[in-house]
C-alpha atoms as a PDB file:
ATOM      1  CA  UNK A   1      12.630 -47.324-133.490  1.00  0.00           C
ATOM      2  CA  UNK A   2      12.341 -49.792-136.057  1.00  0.00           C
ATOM      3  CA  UNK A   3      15.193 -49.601-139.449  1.00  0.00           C
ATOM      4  CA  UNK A   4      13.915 -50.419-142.657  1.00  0.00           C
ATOM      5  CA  UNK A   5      16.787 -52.350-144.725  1.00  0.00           C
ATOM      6  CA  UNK A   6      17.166 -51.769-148.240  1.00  0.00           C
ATOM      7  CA  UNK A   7      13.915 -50.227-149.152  1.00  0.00           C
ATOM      8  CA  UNK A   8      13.327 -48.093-152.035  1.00  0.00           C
ATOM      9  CA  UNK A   9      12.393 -44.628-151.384  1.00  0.00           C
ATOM     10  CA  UNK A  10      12.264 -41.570-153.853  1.00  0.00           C
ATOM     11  CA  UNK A  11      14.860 -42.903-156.541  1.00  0.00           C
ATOM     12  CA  UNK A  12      17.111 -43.963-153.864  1.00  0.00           C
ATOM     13  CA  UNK A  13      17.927 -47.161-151.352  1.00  0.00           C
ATOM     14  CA  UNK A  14      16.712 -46.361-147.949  1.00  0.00           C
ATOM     15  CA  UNK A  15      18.362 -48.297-145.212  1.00  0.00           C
ATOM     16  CA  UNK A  16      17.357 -46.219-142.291  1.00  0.00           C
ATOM     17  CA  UNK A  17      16.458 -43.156-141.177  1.00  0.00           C
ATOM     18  CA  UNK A  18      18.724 -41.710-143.861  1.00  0.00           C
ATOM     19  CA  UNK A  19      18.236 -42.072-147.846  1.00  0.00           C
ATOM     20  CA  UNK A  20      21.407 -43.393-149.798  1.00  0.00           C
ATOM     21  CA  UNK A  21      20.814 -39.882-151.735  1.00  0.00           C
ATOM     22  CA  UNK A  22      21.137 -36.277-151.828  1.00  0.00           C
ATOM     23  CA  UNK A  23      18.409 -35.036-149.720  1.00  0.00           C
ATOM     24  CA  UNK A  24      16.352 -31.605-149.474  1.00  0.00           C
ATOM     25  CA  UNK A  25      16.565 -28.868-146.638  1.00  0.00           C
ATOM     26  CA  UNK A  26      13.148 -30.797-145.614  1.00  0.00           C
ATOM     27  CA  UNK A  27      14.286 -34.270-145.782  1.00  0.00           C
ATOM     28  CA  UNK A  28      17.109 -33.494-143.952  1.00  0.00           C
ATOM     29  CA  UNK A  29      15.314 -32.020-141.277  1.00  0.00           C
ATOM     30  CA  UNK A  30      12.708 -34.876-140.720  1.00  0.00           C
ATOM     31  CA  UNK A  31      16.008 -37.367-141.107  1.00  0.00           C
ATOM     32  CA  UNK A  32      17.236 -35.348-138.058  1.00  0.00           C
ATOM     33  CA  UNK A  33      14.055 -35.538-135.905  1.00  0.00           C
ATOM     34  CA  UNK A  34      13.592 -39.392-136.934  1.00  0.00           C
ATOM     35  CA  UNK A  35      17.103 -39.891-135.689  1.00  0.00           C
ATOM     36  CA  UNK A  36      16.604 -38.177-131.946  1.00  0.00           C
ATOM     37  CA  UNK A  37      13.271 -40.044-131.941  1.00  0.00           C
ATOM     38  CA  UNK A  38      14.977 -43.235-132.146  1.00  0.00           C
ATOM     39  CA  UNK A  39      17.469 -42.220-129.415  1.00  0.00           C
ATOM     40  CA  UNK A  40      15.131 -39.966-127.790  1.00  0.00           C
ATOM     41  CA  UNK A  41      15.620 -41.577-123.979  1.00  0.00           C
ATOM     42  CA  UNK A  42      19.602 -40.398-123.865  1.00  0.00           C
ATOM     43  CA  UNK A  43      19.262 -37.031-125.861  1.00  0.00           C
ATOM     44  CA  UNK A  44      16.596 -35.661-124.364  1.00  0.00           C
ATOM     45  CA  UNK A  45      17.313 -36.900-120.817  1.00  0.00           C
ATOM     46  CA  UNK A  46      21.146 -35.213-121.402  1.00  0.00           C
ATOM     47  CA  UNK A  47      19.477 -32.003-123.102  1.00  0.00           C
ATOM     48  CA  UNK A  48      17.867 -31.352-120.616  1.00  0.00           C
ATOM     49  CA  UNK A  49      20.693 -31.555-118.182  1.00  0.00           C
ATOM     50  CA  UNK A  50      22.873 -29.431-120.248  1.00  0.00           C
ATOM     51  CA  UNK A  51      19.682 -26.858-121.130  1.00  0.00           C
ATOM     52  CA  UNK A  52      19.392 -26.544-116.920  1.00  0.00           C
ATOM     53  CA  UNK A  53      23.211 -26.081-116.529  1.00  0.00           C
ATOM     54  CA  UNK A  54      23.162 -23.330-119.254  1.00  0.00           C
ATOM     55  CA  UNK A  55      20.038 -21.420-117.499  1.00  0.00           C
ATOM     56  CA  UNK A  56      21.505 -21.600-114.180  1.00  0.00           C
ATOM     57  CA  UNK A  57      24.353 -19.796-115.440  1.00  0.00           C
ATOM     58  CA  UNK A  58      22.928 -17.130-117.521  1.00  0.00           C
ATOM     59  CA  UNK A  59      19.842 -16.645-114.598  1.00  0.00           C
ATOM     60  CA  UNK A  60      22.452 -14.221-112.365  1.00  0.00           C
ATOM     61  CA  UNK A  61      23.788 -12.554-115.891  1.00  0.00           C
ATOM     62  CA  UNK A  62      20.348 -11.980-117.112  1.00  0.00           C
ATOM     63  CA  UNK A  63      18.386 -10.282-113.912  1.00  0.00           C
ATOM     64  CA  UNK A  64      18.107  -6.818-113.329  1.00  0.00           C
ATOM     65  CA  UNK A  65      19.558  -6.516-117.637  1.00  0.00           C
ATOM     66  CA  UNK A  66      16.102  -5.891-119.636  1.00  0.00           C
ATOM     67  CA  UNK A  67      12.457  -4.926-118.430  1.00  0.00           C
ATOM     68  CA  UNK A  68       9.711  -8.228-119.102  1.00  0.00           C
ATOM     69  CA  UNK A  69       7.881  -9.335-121.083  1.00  0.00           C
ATOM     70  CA  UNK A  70       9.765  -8.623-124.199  1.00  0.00           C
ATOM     71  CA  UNK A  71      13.616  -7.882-122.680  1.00  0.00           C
ATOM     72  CA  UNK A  72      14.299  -4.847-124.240  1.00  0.00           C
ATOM     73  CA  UNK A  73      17.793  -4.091-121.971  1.00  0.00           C
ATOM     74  CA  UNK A  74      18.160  -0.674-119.812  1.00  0.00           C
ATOM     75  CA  UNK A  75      19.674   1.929-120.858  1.00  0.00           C
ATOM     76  CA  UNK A  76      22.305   2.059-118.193  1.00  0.00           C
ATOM     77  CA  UNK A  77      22.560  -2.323-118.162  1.00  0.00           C
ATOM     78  CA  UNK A  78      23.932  -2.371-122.059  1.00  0.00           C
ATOM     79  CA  UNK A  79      27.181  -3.646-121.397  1.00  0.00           C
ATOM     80  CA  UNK A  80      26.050  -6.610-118.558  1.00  0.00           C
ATOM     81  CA  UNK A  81      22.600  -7.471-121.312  1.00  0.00           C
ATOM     82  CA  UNK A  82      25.666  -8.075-123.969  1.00  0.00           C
ATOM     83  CA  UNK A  83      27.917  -9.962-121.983  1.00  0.00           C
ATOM     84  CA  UNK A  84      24.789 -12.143-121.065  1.00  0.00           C
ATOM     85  CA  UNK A  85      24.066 -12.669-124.584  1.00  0.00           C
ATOM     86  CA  UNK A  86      27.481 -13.648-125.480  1.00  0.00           C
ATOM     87  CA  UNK A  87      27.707 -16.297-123.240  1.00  0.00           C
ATOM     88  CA  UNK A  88      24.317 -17.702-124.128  1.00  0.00           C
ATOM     89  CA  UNK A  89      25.880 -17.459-127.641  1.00  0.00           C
ATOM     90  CA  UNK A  90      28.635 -19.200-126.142  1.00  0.00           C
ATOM     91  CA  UNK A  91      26.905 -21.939-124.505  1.00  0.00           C
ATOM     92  CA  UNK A  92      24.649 -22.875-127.014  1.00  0.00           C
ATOM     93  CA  UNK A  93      27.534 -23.611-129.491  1.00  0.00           C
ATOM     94  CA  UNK A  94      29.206 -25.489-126.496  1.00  0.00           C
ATOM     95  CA  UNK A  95      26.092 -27.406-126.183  1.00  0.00           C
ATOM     96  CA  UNK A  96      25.569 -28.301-129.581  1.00  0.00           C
ATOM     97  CA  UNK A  97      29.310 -29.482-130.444  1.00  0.00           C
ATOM     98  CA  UNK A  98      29.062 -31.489-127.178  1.00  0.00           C
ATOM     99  CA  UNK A  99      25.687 -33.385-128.115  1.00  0.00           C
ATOM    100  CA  UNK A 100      27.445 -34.321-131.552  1.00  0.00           C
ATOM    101  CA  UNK A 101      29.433 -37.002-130.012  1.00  0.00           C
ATOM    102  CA  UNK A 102      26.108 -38.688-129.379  1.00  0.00           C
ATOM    103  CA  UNK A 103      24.070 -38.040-132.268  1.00  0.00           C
ATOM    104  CA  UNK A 104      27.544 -38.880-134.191  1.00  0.00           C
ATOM    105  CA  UNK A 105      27.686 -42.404-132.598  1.00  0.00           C
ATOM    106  CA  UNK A 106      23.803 -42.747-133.849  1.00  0.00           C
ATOM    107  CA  UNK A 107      23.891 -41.505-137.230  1.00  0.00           C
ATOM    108  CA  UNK A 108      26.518 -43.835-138.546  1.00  0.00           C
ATOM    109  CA  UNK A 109      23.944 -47.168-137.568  1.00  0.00           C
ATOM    110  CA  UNK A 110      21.190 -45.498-138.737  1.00  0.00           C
ATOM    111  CA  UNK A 111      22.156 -44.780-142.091  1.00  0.00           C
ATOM    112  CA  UNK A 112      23.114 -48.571-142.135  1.00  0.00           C
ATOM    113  CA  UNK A 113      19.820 -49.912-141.278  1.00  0.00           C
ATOM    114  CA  UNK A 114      21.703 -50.880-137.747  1.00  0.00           C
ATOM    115  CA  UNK A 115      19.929 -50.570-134.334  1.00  0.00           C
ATOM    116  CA  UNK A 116      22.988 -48.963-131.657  1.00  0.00           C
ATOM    117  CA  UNK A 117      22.833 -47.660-128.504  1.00  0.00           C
ATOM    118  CA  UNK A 118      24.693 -44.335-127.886  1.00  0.00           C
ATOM    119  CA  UNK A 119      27.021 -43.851-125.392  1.00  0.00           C
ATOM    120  CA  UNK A 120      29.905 -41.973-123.799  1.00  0.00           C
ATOM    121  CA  UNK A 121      33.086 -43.547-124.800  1.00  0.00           C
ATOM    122  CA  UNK A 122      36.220 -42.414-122.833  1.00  0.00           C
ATOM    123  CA  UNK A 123      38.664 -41.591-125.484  1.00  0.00           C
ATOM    124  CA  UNK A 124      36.501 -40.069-127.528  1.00  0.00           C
ATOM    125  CA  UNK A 125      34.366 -38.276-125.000  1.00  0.00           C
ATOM    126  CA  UNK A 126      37.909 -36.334-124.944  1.00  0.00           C
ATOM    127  CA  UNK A 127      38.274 -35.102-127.922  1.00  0.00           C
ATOM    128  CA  UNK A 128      34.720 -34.272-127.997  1.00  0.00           C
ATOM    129  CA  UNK A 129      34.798 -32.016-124.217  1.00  0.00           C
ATOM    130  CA  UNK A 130      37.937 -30.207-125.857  1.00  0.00           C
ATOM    131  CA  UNK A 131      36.172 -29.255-129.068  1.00  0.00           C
ATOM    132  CA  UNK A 132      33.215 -28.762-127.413  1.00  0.00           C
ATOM    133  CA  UNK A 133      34.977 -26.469-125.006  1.00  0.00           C
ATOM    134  CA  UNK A 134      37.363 -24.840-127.869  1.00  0.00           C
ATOM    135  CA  UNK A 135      33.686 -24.275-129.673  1.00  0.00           C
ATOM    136  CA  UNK A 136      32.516 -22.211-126.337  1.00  0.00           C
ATOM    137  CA  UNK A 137      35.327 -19.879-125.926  1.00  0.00           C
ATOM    138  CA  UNK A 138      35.545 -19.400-129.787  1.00  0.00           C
ATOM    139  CA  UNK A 139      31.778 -18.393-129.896  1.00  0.00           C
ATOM    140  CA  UNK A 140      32.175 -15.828-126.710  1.00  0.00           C
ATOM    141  CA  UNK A 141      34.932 -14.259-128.542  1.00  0.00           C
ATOM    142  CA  UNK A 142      32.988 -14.274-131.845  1.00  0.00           C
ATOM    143  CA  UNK A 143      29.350 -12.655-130.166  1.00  0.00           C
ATOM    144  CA  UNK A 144      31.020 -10.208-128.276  1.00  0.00           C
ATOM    145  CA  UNK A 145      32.901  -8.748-130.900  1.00  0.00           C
ATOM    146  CA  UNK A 146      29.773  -7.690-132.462  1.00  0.00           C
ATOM    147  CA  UNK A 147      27.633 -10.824-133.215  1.00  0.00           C
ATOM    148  CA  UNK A 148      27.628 -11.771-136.816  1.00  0.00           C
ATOM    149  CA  UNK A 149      31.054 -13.628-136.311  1.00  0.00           C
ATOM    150  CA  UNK A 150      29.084 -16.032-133.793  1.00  0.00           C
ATOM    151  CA  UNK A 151      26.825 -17.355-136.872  1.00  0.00           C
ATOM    152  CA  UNK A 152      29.786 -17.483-139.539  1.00  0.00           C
ATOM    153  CA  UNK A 153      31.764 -19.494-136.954  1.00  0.00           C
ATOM    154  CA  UNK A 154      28.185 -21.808-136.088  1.00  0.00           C
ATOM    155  CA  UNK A 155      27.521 -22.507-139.757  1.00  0.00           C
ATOM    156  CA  UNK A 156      31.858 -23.395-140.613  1.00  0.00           C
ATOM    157  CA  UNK A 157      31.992 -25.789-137.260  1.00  0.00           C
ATOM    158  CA  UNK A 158      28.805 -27.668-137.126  1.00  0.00           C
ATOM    159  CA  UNK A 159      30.447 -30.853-138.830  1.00  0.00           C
ATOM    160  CA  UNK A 160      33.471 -30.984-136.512  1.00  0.00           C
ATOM    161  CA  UNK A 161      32.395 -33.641-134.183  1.00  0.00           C
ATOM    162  CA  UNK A 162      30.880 -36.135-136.699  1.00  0.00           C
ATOM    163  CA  UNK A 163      33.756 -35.775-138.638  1.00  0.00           C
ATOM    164  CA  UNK A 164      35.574 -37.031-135.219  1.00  0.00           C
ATOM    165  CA  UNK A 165      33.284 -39.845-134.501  1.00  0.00           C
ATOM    166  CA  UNK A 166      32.180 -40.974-138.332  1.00  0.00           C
ATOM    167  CA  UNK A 167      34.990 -40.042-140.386  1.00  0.00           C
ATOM    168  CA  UNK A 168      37.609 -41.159-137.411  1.00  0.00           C
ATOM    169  CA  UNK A 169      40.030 -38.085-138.276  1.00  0.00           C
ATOM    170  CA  UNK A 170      42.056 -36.222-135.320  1.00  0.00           C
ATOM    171  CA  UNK A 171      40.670 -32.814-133.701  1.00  0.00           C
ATOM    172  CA  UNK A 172      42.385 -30.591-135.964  1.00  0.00           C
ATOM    173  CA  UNK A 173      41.503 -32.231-139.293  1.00  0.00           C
ATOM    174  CA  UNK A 174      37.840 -32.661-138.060  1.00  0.00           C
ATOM    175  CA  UNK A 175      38.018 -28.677-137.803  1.00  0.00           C
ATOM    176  CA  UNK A 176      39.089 -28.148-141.269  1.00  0.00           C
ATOM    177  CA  UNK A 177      37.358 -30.703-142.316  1.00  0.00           C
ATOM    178  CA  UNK A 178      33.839 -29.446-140.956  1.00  0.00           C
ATOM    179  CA  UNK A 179      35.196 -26.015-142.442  1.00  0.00           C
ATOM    180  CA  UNK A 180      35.611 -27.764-146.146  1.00  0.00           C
ATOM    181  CA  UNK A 181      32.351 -30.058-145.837  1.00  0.00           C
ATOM    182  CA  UNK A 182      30.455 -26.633-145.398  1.00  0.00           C
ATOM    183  CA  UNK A 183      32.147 -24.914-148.111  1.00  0.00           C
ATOM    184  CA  UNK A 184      31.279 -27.403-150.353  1.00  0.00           C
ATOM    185  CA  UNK A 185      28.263 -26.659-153.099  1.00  0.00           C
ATOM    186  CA  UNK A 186      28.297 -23.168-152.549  1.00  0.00           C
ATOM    187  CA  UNK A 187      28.157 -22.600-148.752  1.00  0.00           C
ATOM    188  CA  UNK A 188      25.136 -25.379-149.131  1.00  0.00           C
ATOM    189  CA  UNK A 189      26.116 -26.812-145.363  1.00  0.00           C
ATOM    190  CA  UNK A 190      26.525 -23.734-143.840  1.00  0.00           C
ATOM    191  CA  UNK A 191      23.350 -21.790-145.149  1.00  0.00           C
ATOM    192  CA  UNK A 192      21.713 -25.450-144.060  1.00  0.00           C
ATOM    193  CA  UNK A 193      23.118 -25.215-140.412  1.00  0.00           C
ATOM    194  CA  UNK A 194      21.736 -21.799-140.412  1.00  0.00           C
ATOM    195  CA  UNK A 195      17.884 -22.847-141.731  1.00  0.00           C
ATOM    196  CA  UNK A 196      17.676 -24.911-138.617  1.00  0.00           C
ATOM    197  CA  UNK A 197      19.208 -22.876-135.946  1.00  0.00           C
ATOM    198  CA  UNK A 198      16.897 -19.537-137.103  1.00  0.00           C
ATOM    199  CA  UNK A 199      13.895 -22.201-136.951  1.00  0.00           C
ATOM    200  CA  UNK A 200      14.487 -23.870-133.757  1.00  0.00           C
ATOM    201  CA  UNK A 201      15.630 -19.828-132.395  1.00  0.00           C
ATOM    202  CA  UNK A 202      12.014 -18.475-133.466  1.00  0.00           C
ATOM    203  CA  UNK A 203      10.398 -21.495-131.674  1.00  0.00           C
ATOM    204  CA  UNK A 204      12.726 -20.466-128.416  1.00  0.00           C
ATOM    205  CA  UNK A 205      12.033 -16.907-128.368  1.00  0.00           C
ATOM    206  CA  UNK A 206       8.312 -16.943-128.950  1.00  0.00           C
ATOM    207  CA  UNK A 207       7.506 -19.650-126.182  1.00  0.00           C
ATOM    208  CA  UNK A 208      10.184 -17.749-123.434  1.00  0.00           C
ATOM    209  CA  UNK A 209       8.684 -14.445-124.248  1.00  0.00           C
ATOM    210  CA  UNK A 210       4.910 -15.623-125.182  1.00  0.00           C
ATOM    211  CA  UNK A 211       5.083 -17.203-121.707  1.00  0.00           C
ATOM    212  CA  UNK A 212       5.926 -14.263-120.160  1.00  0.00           C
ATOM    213  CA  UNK A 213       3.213 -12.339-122.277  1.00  0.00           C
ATOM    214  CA  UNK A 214       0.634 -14.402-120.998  1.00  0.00           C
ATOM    215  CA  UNK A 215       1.841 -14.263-117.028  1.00  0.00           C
ATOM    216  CA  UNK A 216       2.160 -10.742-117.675  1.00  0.00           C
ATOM    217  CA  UNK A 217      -1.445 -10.513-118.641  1.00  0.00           C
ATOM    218  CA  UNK A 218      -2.645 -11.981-115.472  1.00  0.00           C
ATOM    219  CA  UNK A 219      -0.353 -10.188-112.915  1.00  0.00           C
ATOM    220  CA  UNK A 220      -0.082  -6.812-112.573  1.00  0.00           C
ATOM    221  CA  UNK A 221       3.738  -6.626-112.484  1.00  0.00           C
ATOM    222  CA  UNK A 222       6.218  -9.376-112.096  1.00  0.00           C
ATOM    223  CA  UNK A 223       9.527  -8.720-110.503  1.00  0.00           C
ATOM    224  CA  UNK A 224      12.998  -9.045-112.622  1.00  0.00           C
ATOM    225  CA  UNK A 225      14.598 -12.265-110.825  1.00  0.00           C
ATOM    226  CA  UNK A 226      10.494 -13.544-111.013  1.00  0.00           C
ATOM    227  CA  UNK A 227      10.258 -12.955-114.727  1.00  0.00           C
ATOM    228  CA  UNK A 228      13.737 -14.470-115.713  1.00  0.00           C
ATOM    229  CA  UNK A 229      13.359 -17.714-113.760  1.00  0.00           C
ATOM    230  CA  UNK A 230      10.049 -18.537-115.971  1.00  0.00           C
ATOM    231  CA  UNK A 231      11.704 -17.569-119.181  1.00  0.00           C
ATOM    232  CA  UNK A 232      14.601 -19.333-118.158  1.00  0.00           C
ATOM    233  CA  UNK A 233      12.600 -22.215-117.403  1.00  0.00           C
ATOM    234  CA  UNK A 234      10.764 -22.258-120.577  1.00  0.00           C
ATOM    235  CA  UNK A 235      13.666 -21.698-122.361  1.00  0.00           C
ATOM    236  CA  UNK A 236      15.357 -24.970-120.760  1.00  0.00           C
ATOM    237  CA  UNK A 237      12.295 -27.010-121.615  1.00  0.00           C
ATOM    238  CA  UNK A 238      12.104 -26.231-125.488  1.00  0.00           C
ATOM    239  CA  UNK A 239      15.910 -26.446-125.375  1.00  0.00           C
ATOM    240  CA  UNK A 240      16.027 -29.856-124.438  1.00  0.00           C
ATOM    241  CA  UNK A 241      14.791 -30.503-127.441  1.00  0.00           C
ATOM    242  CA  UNK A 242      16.341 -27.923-129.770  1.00  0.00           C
ATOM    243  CA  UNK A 243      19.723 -28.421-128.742  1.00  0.00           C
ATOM    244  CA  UNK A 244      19.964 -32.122-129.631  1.00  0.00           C
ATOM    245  CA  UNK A 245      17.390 -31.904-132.479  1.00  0.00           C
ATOM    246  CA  UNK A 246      20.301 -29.664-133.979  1.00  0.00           C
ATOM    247  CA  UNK A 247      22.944 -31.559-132.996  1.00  0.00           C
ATOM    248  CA  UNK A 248      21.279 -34.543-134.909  1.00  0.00           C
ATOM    249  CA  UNK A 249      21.232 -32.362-137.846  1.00  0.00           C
ATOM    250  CA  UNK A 250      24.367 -31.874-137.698  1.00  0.00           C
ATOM    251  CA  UNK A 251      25.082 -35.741-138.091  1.00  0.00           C
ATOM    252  CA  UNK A 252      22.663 -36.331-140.758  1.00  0.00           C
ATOM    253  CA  UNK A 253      23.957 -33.145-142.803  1.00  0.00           C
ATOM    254  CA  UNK A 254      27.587 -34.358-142.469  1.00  0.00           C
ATOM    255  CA  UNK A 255      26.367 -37.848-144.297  1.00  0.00           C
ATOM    256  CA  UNK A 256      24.758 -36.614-147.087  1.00  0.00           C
ATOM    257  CA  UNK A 257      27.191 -33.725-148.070  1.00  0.00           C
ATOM    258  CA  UNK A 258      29.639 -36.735-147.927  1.00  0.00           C
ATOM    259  CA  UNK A 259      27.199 -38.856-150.789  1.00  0.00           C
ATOM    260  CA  UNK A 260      26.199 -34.881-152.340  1.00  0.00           C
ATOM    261  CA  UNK A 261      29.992 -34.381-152.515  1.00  0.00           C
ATOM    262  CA  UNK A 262      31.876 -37.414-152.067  1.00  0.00           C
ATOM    263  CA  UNK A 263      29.969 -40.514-153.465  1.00  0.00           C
ATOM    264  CA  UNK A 264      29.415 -41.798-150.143  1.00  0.00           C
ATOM    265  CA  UNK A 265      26.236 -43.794-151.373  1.00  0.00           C
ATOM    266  CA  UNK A 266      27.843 -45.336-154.249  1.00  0.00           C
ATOM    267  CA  UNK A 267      30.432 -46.535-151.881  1.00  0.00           C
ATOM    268  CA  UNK A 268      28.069 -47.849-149.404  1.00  0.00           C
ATOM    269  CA  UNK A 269      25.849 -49.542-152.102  1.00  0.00           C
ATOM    270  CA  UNK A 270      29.380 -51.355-154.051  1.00  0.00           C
ATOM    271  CA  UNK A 271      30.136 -52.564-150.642  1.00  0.00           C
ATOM    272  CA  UNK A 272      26.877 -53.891-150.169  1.00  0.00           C
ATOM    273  CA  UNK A 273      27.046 -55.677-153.653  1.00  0.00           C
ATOM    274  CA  UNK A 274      30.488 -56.897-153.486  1.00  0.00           C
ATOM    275  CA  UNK A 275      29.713 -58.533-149.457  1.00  0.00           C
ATOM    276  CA  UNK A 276      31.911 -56.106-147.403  1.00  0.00           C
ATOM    277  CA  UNK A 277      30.763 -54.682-144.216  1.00  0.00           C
ATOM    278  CA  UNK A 278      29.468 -51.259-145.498  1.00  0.00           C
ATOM    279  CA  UNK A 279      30.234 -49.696-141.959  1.00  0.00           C
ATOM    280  CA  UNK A 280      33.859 -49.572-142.969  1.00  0.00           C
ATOM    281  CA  UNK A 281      33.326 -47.211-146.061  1.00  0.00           C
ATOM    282  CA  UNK A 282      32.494 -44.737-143.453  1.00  0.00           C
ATOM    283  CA  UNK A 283      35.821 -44.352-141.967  1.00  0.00           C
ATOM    284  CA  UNK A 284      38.398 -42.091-144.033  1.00  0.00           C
END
């Protein structure tokens, strides 16, 4: 993917895939997908290894739970259908928080106009398993209590990962620090966290249960194991993109609440002007 340096672009300078300006719920989503199409090889190829891992662990959960095509649960399989859904809950926040310390390591270039190859980094790669992992267990707890906790908790922690790898702060300021960063302009990061998870979620649950909709159509009946392993298997495939199409969200949205609520582009732009390497102004 090619970087444009120091272009103008809607009032502001534009030296990548990211605008040195506040940007719109739409411009930040087409900053995200330009930012996993530039990386695309290593995202995708480790979405999809994580989406797999995810369905081969929910497939036993899930069977025998709800009747196809549309998974309503049974009546006497409540209790097993939640606890399946709460660790899907959990794993998809696990996912997410994980794929950060890649898209991290790319947004910070790409604002810059920089071409960078992502990659895992020991010490680092640390930090990001534990949150990742912290993230998991904290989102179980959260769905199974009753649910809305789980999207309170994914709106306040989406920024804790990019705040480890951009901002260079330890684990436990990079939570309170995602926590304030969301906070900021009136829940503006959280409610954005939310606009793309509920967009890429509708895309999810219409192909799983549109493919099974159209099977359904052609066979007479499909067993419960048979049914699961094709949603499960559509659900992997659109997940290998969701999950690290959010996850580069999550990069791009913790850069521009930093220049929304932080001046992060006037910093970038006086180091520019005065000859200082700009990538500096992005560590705290």
């Amino acid at each position: 993917m090619a970087f444009v340096r120091a272009t103008k672009l809607g009032g502001g300078v534009q030296t990548g895939v990211l605008p040195l300006r506040p940007l719109t719920l739409g411009e930040l989503l087409d900053a995200a997908v330009a930012l996993l199409r530039g990386h695309a090889k290593v995202l995708l190829a480790t979405g999809f290894v994580l989406a797999v891992v995810e369905q081969v662990v929910l497939y036993p959960l899930r069977v025998g739970t709800a009747r196809p095509p549309y998974m309503f649960p049974y009546d006497d399989r409540l209790e097993l259908y939640w606890l399946a859904l709460s660790v899907g809950f959990a794993t998809e926040i696990a996912i997410i928080t994980a794929l950060g310390g890649l898209t991290a390591q790319a947004a910070g270039p790409a604002l810059l106009g920089e071409r960078s190859r992502i990659r895992f980094r020991g010490g680092q790669f640390g930090a990001v398993a534990v949150l990742a992992g912290a993230a998991g267990a904290a989102g179980f707890l959260a769905a199974i209590a009753c649910g809305v906790p789980w999207f309170a908790l994914y709106a306040l922690i989406g920024l804790v990962v990019p705040a480890l790898v951009i901002d260079r702060v330890g684990p436990l300021r990079a939570i309170g620090r995602s926590m304030v960063l969301s906070c900021r302009g009136g829940l503006r990061g959280a409610f954005v966290r939310l606009a793309g998870y509920v967009a890429w979620g509708a895309v999810r649950v219409a192909l799983g249960i549109g493919t099974l909709a159209l099977i359904d159509l052609a066979v007479d009946s499909l067993d419960d194991d048979i049914a699961w392993l094709i949603a499960g298997t559509a659900w992997a495939l659109v997940n290998t993109v969701a999950y690290p199409a959010l996850a580069c969200l999550d990069a791009v949205l913790h850069l521009e609440t930093r220049m929304r609520t932080e001046g992060l582009d006037i910093t970038l732009s006086r180091a520019r002007a005065t000859g200082r390497p700009p990538a500096a102004s992005l560590v705290l």
